[in-house]
C-alpha atoms as a PDB file:
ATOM      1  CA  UNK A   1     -13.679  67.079 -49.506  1.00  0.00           C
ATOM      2  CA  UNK A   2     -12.098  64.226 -48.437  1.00  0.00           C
ATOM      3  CA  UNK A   3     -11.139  65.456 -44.767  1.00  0.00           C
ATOM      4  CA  UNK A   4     -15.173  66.175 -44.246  1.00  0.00           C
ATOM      5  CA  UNK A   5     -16.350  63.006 -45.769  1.00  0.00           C
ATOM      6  CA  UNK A   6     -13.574  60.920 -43.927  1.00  0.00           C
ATOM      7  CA  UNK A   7     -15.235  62.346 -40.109  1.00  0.00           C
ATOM      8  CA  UNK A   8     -18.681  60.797 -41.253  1.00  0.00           C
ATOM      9  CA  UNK A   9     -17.268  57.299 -42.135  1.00  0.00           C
ATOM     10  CA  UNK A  10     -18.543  54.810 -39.840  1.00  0.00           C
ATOM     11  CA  UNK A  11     -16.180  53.241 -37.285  1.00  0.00           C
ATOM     12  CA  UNK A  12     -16.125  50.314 -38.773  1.00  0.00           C
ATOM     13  CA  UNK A  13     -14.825  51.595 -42.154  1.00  0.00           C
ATOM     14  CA  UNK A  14     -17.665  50.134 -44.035  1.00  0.00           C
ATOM     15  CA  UNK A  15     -19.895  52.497 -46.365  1.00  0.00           C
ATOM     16  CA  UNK A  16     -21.856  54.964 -44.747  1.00  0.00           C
ATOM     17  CA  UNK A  17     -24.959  54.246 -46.497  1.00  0.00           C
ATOM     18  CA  UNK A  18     -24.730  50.609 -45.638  1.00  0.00           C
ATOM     19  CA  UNK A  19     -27.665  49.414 -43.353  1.00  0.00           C
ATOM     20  CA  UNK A  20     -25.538  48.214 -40.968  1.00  0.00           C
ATOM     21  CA  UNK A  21     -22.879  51.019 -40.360  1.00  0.00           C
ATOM     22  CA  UNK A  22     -23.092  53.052 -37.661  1.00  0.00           C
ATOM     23  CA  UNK A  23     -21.631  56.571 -38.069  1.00  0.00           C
ATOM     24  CA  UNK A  24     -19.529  57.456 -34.472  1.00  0.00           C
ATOM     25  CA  UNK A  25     -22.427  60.186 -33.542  1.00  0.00           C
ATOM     26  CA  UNK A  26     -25.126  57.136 -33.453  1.00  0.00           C
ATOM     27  CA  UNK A  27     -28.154  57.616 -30.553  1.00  0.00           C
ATOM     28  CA  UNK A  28     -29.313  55.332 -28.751  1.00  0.00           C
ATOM     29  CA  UNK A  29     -32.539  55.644 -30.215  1.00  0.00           C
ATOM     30  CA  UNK A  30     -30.953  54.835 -33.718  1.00  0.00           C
ATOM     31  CA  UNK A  31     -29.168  51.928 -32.181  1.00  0.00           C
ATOM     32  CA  UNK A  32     -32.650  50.665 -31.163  1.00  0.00           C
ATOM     33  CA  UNK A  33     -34.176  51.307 -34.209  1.00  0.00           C
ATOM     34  CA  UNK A  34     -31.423  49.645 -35.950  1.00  0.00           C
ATOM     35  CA  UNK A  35     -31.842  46.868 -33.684  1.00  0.00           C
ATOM     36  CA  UNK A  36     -35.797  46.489 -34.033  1.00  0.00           C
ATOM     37  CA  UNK A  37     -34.939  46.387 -37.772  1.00  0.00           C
ATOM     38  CA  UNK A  38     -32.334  43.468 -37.267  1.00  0.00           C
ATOM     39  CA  UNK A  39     -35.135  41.869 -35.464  1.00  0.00           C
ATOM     40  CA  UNK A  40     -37.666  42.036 -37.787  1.00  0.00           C
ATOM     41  CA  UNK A  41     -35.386  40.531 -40.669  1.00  0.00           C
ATOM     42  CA  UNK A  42     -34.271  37.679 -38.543  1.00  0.00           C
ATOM     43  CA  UNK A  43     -37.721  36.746 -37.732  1.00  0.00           C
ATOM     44  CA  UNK A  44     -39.012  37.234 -41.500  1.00  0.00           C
ATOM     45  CA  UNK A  45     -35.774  34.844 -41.999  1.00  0.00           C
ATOM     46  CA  UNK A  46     -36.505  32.345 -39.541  1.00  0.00           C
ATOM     47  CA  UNK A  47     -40.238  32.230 -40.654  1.00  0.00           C
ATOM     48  CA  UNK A  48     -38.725  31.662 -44.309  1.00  0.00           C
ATOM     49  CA  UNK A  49     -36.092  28.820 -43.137  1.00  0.00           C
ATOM     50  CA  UNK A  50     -39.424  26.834 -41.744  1.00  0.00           C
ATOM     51  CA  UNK A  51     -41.257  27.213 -44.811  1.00  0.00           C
ATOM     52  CA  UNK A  52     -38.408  25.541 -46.669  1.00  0.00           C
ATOM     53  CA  UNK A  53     -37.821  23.002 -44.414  1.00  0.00           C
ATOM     54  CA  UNK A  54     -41.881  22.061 -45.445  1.00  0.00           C
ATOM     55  CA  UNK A  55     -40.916  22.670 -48.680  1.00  0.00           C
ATOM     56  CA  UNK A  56     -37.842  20.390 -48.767  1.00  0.00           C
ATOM     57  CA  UNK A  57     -39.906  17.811 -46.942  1.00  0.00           C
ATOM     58  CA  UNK A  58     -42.691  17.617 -49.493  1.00  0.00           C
ATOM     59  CA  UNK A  59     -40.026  17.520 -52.305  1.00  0.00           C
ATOM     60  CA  UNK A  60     -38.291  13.829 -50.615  1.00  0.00           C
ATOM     61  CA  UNK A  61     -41.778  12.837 -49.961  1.00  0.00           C
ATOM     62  CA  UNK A  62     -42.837  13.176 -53.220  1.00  0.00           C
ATOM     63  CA  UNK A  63     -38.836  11.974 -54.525  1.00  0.00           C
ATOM     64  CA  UNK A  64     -39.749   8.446 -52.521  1.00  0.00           C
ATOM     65  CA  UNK A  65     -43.242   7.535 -54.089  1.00  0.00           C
ATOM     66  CA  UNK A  66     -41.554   8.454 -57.755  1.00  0.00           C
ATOM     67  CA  UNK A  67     -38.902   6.282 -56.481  1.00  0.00           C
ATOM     68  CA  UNK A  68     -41.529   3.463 -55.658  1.00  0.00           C
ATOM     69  CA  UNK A  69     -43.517   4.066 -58.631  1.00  0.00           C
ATOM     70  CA  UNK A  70     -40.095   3.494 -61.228  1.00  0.00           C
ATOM     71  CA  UNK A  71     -39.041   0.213 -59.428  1.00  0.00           C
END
C-alpha cells in the first residue's frame, strides 16, 4: 500500500532504490559502505579528469603543428 511504502521512502524524498538515498533505518555500517563507494567513484573520476587533461593536451599540441604546417 501506499501507507507501507511511504515509511520506507528515504528522508530525502528521493527514490528508494537510488544509490544515494538513505532510508531513515540506515547503519552506520551502511553509511560507511556507502561512503567507501562514494570514494571509490570520486577517485575512478579524478583518475579519469587527468587522463583527459593528457588527452586535451595532445589534441592542442597536435592542433598547433597542423596549424604550422597550413601557414
Amino acid at each position: 500500500t501506499a501507507a507501507a511504502a511511504g515509511e520506507e521512502s528515504p528522508v530525502e524524498g528521493g527514490p528508494p532504490d537510488h544509490s544515494y538515498s538513505l532510508s531513515s533505518g540506515t547503519t552506520s555500517e551502511e553509511l560507511l559502505r556507502k561512503l567507501n563507494e562514494q570514494r571509490d567513484i570520486i577517485a575512478l573520476l579524478e583518475v579519469k579528469m587527468k587522463e583527459m587533461k593528457g588527452s586535451i593536451r595532445r589534441l592542442r599540441l597536435a592542433e598547433a603543428q597542423l596549424r604550422e604546417e597550413i601557414r
